[in-house]
C-alpha atoms as a PDB file:
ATOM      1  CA  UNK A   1       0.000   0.000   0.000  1.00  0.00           C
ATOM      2  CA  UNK A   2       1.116   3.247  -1.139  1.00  0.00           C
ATOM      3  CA  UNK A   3      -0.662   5.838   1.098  1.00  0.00           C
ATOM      4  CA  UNK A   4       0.568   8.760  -0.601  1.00  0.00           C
ATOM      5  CA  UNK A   5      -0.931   7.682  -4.282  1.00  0.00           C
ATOM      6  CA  UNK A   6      -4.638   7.188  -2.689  1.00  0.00           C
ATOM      7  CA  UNK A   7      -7.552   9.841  -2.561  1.00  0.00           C
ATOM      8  CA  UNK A   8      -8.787  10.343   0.882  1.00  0.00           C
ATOM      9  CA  UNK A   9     -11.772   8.613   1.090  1.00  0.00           C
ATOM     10  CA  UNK A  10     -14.443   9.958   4.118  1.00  0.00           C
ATOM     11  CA  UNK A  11     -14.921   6.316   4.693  1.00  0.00           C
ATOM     12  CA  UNK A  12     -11.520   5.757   5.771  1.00  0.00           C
ATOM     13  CA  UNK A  13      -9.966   5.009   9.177  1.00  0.00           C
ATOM     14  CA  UNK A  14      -6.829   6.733   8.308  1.00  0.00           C
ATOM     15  CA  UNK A  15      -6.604   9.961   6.064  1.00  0.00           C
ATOM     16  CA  UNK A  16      -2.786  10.360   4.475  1.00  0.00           C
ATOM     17  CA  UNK A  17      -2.005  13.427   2.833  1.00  0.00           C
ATOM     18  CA  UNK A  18       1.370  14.683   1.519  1.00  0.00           C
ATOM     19  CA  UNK A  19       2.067  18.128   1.071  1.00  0.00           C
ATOM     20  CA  UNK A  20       5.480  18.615  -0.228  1.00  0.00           C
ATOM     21  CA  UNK A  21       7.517  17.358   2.886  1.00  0.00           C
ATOM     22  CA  UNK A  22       5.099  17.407   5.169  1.00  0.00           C
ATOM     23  CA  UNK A  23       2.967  14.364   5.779  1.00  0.00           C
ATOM     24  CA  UNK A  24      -0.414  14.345   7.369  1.00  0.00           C
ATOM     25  CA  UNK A  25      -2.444  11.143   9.592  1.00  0.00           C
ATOM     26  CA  UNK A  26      -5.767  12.186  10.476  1.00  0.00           C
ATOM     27  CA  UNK A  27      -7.325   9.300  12.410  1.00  0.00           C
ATOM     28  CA  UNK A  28     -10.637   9.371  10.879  1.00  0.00           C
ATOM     29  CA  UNK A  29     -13.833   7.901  12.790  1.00  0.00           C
ATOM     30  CA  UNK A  30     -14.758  11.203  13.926  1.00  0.00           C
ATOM     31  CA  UNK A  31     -18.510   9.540  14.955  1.00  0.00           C
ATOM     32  CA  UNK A  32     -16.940   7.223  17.546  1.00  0.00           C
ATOM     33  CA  UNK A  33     -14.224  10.246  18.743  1.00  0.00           C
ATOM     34  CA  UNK A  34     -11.409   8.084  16.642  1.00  0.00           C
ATOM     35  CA  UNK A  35     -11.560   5.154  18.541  1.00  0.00           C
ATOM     36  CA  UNK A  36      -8.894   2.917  17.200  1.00  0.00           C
ATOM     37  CA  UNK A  37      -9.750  -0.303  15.907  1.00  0.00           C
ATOM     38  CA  UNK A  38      -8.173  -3.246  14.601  1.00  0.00           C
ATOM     39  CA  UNK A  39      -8.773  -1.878  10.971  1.00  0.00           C
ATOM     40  CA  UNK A  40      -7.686   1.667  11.906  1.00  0.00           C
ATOM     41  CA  UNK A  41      -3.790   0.207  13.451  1.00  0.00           C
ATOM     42  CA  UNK A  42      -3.333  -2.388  10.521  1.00  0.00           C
ATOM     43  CA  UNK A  43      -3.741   0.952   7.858  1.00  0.00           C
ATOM     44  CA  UNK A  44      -1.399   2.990  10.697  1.00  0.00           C
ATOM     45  CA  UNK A  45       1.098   0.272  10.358  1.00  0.00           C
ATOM     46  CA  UNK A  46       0.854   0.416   6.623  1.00  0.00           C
ATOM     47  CA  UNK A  47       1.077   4.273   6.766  1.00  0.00           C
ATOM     48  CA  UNK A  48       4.376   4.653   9.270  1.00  0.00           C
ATOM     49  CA  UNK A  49       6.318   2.492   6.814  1.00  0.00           C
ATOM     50  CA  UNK A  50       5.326   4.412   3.802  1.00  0.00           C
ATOM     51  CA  UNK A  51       6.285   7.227   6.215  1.00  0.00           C
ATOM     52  CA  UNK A  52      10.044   5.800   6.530  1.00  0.00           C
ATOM     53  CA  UNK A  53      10.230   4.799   3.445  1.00  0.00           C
ATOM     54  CA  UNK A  54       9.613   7.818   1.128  1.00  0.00           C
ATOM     55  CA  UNK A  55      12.766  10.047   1.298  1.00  0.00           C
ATOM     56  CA  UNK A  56      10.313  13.150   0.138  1.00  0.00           C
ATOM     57  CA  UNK A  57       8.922  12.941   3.952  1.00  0.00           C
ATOM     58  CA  UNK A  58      10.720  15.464   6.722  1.00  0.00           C
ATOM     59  CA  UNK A  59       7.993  15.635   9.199  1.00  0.00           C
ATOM     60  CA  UNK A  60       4.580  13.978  10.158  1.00  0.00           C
ATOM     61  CA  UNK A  61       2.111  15.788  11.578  1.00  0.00           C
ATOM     62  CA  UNK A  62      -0.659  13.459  13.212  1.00  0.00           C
ATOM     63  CA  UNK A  63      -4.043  14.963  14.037  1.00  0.00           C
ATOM     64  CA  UNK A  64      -7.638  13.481  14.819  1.00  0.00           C
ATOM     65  CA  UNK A  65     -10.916  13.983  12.690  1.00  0.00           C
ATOM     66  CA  UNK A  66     -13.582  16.674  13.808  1.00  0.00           C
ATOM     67  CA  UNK A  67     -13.204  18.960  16.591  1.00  0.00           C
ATOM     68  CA  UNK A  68     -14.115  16.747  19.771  1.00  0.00           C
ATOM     69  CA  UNK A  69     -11.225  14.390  19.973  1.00  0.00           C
ATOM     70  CA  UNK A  70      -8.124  13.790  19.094  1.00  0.00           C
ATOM     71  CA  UNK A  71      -8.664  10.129  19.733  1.00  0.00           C
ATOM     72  CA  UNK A  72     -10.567   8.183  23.157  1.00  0.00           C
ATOM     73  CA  UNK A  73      -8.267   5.196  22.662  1.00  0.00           C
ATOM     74  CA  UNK A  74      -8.860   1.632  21.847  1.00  0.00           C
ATOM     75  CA  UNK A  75     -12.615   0.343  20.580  1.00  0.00           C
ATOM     76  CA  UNK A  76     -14.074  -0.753  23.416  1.00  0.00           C
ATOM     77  CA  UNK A  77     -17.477  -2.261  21.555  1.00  0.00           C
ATOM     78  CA  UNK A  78     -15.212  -3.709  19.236  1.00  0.00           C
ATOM     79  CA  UNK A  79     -12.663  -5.025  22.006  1.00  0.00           C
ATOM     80  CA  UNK A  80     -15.973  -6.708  24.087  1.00  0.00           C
ATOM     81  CA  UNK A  81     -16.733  -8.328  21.035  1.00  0.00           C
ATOM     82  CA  UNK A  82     -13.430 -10.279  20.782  1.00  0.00           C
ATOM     83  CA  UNK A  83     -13.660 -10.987  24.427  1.00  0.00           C
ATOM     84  CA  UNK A  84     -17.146 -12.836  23.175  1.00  0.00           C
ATOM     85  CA  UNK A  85     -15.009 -14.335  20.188  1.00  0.00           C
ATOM     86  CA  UNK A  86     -12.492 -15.594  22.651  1.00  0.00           C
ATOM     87  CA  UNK A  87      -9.858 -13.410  21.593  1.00  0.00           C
ATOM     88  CA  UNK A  88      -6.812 -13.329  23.802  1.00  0.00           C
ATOM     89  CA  UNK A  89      -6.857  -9.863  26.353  1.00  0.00           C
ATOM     90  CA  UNK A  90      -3.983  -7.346  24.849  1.00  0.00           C
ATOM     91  CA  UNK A  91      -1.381  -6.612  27.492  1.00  0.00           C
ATOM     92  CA  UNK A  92       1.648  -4.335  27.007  1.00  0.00           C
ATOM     93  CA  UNK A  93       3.098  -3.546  23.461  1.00  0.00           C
ATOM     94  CA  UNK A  94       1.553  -4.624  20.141  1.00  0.00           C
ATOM     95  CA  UNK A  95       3.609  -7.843  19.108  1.00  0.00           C
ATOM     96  CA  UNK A  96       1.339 -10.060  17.590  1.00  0.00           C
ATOM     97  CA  UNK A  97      -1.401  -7.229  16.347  1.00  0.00           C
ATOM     98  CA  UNK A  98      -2.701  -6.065  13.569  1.00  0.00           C
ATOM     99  CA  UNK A  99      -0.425  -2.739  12.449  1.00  0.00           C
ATOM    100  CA  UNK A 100       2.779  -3.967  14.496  1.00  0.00           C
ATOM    101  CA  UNK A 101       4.895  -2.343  15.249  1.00  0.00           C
ATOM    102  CA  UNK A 102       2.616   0.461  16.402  1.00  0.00           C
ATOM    103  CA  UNK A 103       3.829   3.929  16.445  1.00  0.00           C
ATOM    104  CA  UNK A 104       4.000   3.300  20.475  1.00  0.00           C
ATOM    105  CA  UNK A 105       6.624   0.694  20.209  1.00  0.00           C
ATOM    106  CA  UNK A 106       7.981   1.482  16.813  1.00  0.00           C
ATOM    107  CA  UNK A 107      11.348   2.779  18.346  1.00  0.00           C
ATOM    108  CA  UNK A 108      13.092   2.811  14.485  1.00  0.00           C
ATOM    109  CA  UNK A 109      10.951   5.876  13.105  1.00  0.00           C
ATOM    110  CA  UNK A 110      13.926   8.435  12.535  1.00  0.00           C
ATOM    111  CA  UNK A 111      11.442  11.037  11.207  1.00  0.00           C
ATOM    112  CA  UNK A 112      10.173  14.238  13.924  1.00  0.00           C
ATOM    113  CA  UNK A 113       6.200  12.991  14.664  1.00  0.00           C
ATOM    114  CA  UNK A 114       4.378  16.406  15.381  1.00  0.00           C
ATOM    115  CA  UNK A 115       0.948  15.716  17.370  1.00  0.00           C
ATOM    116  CA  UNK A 116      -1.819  17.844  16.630  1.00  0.00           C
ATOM    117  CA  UNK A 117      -4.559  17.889  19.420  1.00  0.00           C
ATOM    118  CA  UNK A 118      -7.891  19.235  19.921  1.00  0.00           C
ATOM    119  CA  UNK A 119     -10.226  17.860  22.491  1.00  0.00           C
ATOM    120  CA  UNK A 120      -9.824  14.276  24.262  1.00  0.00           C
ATOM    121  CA  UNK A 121      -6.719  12.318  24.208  1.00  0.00           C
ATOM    122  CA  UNK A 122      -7.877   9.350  26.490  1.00  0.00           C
ATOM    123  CA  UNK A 123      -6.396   6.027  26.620  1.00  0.00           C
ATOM    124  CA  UNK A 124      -4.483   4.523  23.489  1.00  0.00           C
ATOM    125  CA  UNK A 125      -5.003   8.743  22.069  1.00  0.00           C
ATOM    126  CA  UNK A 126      -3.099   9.688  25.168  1.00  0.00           C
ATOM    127  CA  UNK A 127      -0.193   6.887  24.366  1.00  0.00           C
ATOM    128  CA  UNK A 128      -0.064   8.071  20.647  1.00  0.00           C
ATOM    129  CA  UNK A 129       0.590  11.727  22.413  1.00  0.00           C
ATOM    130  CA  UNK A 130       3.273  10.949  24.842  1.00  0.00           C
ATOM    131  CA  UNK A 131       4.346   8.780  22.121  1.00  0.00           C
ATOM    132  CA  UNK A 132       5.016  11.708  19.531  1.00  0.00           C
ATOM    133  CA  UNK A 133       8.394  14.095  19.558  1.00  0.00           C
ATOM    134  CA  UNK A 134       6.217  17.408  19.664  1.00  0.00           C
ATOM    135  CA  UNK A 135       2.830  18.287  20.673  1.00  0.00           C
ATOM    136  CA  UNK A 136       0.390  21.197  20.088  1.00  0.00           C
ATOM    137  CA  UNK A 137      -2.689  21.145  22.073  1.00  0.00           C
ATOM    138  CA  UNK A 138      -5.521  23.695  21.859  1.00  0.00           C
ATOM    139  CA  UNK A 139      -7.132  24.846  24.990  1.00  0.00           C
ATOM    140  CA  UNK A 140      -9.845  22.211  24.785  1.00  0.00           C
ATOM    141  CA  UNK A 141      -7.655  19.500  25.014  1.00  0.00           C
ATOM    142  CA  UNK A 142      -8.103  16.691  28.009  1.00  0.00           C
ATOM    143  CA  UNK A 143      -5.615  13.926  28.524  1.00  0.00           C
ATOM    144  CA  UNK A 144      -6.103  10.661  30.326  1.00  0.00           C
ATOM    145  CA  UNK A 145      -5.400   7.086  30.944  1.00  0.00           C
ATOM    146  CA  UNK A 146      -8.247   5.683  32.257  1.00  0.00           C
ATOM    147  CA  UNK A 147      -7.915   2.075  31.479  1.00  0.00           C
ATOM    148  CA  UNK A 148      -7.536   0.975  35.631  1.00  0.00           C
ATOM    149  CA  UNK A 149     -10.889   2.579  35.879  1.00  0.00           C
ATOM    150  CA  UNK A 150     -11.562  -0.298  32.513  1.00  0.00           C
ATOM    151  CA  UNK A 151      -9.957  -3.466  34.392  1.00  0.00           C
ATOM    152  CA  UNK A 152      -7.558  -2.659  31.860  1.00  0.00           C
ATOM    153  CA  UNK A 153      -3.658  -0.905  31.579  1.00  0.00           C
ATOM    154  CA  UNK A 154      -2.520   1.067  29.295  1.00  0.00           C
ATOM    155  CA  UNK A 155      -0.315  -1.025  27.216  1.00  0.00           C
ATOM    156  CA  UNK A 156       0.262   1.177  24.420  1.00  0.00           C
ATOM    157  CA  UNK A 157       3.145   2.479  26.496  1.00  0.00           C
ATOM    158  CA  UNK A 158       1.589   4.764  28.252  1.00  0.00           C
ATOM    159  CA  UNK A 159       2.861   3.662  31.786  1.00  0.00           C
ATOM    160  CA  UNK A 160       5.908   3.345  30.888  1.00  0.00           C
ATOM    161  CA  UNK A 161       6.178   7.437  29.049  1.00  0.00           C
ATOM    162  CA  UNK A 162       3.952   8.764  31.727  1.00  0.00           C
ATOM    163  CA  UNK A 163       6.330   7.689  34.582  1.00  0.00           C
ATOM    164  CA  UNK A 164       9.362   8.923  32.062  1.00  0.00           C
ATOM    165  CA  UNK A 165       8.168  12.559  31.223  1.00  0.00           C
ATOM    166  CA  UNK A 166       6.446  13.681  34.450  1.00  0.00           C
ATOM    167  CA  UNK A 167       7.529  13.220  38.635  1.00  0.00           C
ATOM    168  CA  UNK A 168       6.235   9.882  39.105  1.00  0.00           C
ATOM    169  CA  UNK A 169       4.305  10.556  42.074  1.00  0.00           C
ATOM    170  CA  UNK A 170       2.214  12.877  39.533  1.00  0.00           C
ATOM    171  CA  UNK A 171       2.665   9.966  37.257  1.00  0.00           C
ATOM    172  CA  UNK A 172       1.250   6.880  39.283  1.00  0.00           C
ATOM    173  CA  UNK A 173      -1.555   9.200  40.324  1.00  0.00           C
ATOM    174  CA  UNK A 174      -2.761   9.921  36.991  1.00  0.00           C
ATOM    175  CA  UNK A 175      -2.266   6.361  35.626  1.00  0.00           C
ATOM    176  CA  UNK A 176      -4.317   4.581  39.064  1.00  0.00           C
ATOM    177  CA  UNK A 177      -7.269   6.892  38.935  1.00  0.00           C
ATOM    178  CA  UNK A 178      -7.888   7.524  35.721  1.00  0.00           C
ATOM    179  CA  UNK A 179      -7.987  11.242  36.233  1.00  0.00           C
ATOM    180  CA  UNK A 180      -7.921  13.735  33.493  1.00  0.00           C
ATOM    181  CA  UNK A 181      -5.638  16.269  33.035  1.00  0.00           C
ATOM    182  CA  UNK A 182      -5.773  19.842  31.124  1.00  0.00           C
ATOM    183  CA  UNK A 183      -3.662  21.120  28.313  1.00  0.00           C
ATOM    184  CA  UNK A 184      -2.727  24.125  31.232  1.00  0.00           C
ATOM    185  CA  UNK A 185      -1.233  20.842  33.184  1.00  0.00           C
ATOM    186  CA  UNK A 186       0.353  18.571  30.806  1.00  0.00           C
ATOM    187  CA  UNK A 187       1.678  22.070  29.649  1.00  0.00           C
ATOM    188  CA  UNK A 188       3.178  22.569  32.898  1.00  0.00           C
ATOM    189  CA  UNK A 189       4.562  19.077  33.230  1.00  0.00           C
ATOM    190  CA  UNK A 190       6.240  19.560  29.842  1.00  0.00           C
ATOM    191  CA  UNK A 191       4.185  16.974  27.822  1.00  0.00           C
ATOM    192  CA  UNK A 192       3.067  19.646  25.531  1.00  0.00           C
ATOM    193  CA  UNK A 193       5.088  22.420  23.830  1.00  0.00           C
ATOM    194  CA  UNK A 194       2.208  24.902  23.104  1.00  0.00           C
ATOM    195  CA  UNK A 195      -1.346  25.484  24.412  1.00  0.00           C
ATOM    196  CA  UNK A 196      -3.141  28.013  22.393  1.00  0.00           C
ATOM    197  CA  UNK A 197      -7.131  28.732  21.782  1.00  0.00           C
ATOM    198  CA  UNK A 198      -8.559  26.094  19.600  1.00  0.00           C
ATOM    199  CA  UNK A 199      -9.019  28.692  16.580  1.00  0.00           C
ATOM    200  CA  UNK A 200      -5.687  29.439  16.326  1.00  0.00           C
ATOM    201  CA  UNK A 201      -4.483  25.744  16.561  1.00  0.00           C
ATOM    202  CA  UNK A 202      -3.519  25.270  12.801  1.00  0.00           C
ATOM    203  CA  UNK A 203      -1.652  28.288  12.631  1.00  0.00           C
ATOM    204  CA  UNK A 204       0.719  27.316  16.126  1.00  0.00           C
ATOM    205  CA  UNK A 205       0.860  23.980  13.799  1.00  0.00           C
ATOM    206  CA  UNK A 206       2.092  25.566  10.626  1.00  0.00           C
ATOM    207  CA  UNK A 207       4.600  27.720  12.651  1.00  0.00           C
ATOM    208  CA  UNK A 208       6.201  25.058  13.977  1.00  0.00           C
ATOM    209  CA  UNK A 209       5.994  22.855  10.935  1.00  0.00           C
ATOM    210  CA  UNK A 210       8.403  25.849   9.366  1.00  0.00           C
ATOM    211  CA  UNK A 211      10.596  25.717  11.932  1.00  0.00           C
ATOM    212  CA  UNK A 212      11.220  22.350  11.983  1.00  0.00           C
ATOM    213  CA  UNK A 213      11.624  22.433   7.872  1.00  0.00           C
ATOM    214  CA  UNK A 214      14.313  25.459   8.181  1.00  0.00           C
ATOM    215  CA  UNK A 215      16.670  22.791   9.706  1.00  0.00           C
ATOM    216  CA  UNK A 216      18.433  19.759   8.561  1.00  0.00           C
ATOM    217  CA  UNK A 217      16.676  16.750   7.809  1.00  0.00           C
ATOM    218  CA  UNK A 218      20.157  14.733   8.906  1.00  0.00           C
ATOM    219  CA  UNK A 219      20.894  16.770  11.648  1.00  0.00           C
ATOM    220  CA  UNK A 220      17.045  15.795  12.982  1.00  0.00           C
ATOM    221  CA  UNK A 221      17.371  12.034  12.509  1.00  0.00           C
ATOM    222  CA  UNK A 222      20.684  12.043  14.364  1.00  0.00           C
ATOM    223  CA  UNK A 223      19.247  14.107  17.224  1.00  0.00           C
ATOM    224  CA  UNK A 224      15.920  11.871  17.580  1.00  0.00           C
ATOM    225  CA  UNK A 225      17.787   8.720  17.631  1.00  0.00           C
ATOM    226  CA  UNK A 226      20.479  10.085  19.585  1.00  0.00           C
ATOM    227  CA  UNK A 227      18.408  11.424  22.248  1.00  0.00           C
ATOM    228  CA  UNK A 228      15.868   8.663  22.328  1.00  0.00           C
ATOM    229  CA  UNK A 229      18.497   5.853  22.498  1.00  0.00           C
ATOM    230  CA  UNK A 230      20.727   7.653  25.292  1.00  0.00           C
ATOM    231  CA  UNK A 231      17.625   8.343  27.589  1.00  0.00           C
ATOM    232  CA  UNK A 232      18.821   5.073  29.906  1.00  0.00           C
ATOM    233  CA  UNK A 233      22.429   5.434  29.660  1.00  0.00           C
ATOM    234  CA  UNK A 234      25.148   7.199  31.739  1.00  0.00           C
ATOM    235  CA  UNK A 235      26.189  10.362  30.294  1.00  0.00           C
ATOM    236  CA  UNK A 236      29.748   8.670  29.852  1.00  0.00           C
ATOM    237  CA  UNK A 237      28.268   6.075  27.626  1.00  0.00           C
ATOM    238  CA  UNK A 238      26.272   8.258  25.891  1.00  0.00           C
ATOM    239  CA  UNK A 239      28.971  10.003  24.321  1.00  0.00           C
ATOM    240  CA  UNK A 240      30.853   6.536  23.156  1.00  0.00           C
ATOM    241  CA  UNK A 241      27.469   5.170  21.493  1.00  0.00           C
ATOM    242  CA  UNK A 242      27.601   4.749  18.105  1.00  0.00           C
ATOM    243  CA  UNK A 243      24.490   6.260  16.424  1.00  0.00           C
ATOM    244  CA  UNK A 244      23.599   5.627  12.682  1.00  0.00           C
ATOM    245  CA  UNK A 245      22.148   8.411  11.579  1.00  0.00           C
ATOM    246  CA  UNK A 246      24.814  10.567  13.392  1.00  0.00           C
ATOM    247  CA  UNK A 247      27.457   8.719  11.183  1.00  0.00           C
ATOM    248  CA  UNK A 248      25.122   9.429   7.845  1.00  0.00           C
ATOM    249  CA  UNK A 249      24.862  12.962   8.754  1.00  0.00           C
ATOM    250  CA  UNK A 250      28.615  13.661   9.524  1.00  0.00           C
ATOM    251  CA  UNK A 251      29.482  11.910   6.484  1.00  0.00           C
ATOM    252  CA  UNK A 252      26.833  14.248   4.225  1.00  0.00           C
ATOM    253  CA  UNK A 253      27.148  16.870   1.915  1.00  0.00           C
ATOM    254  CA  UNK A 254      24.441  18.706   4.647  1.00  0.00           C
ATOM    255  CA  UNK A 255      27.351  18.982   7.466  1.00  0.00           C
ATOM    256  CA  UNK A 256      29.270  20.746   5.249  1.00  0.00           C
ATOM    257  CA  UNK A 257      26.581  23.143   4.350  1.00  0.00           C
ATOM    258  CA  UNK A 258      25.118  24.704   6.634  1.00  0.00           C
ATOM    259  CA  UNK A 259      28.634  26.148   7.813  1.00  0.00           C
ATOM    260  CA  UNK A 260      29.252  27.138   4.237  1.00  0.00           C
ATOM    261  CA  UNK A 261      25.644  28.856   4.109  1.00  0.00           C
ATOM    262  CA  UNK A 262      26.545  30.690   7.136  1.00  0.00           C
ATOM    263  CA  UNK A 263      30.014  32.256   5.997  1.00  0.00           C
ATOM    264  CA  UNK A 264      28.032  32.920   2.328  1.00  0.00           C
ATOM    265  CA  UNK A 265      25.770  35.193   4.019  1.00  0.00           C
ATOM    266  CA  UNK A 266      22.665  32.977   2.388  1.00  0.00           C
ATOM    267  CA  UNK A 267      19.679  30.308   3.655  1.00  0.00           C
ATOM    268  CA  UNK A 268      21.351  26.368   3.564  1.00  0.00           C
ATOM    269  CA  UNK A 269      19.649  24.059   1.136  1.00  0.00           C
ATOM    270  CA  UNK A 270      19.140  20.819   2.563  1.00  0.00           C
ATOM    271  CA  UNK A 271      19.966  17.850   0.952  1.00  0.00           C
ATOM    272  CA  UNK A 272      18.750  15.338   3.147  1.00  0.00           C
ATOM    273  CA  UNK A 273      21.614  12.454   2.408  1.00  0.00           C
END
């Protein structure tokens, strides 16, 4: 499947459009708040490779249908339904599922993943968030992880970021109540880069979308799987690891550009290899 060659289609769990560099996910079952279902991850799956794959991609920005979610998380009429069927329950990561590896435990995407949200980010929405590089929230966002409140957990990953990118104490109480929290507060626990009023939410979008294309495409992959990889390590280590895309980049016509740009007084074009 070649997302990029297809016409969106209203009907469609996933929307891919490319624009130039920029590609855009819209989960799209705006009538159930873009619950995900087992249809809507196997076309993800199929989407993030396409993602990796075509060179003419910088930058994703992901972003939910209609203006009341973002997404609520996994199907839960659909996931009773397997439980009738017998299914096996889902526990933590998505070996084994349709779409694997999911963008919450696909830990080889070198491209930035910009998260556009408006409204609620519950459950498996909320892992896609803390699973994303960058996040822009309007002022009508609500997060949560309310799968203890479900007899569930959230296995996307989200007990596992949640405890990583907030105090833990904060953390565990989010994660065993199920409580929501604002886009003021996951603003001022850092999950978020930007709150701004939900009218003005494309444009923070677009603004940062430049930003990120005004810099190296090289010098991004190296930093993302840099950063990502040394998270766990001691600083000492850190600095001996060898990262791929840091090898690509220093080898590339780019690191020798953007220094030359600089001293020629004009903007670096960006070769990307």
């Amino acid at each position: 499947m070649d997302p990029a060659q297809e016409e969106p289609a209203t009907d469609r769990p996933v929307l891919y459009e490319r624009a130039g560099p920029v590609a855009r996910v819209t989960l799209n079952r705006p009538r159930v708040l873009n619950a995900m279902d087992l249809r809507m991850h196997t076309e993800l799956g199929a989407v993030w490779d396409e993602v990796e794959r075509d060179d003419r991609v910088r930058l994703v920005v992901l972003t939910g249908a209609g203006d009341r979610a973002f997404s609520v998380g996994q199907d839960l009429a659909e996931r009773a339904r397997l439980d009738r069927e017998g299914a096996p329950p889902t526990t933590f990561g998505s070996r084994g599922q349709p779409g694997a590896p999911r963008l919450t435990d696909r830990f080889s995407l070198t491209k930035p993943v910009l998260a556009r949200v408006r409204g609620h980010a519950l459950g498996g929405g909320f892992e896609l968030v803390l699973a994303c590089d960058l996040v822009i929230a309007a002022d009508s966002a609500v997060f949560a992880l309310p799968e203890a409140t479900l007899g569930l957990v959230p296995g996307a990953g989200g007990a596992f970021r949640l405890a990583r990118q907030i105090p833990l104490k904060a953390a565990m109480g989010y994660l065993l109540t199920g409580r929501r929290m604002t886009a003021a507060e996951a603003l001022a626990f850092g999950l978020v880069n930007e709150v701004v009023p939900d009218d003005r939410l494309d444009e923070c979008v677009e603004r940062w979308t430049a930003d990120l294309l005004r810099c190296a495409p090289l010098s991004q992959r190296a930093l993302k799987e840099a950063v990502l990889r040394s998270l766990d390590l001691p600083l000492e280590r850190a600095f001996t690891t060898h990262y791929h895309w840091e090898q690509v980049r220093r080898a590339s016509e780019d690191a020798r550009e953007g220094p030359r740009a600089f001293a020629e007084k004009r903007p670096p074009v960006w070769r990307g290899r």
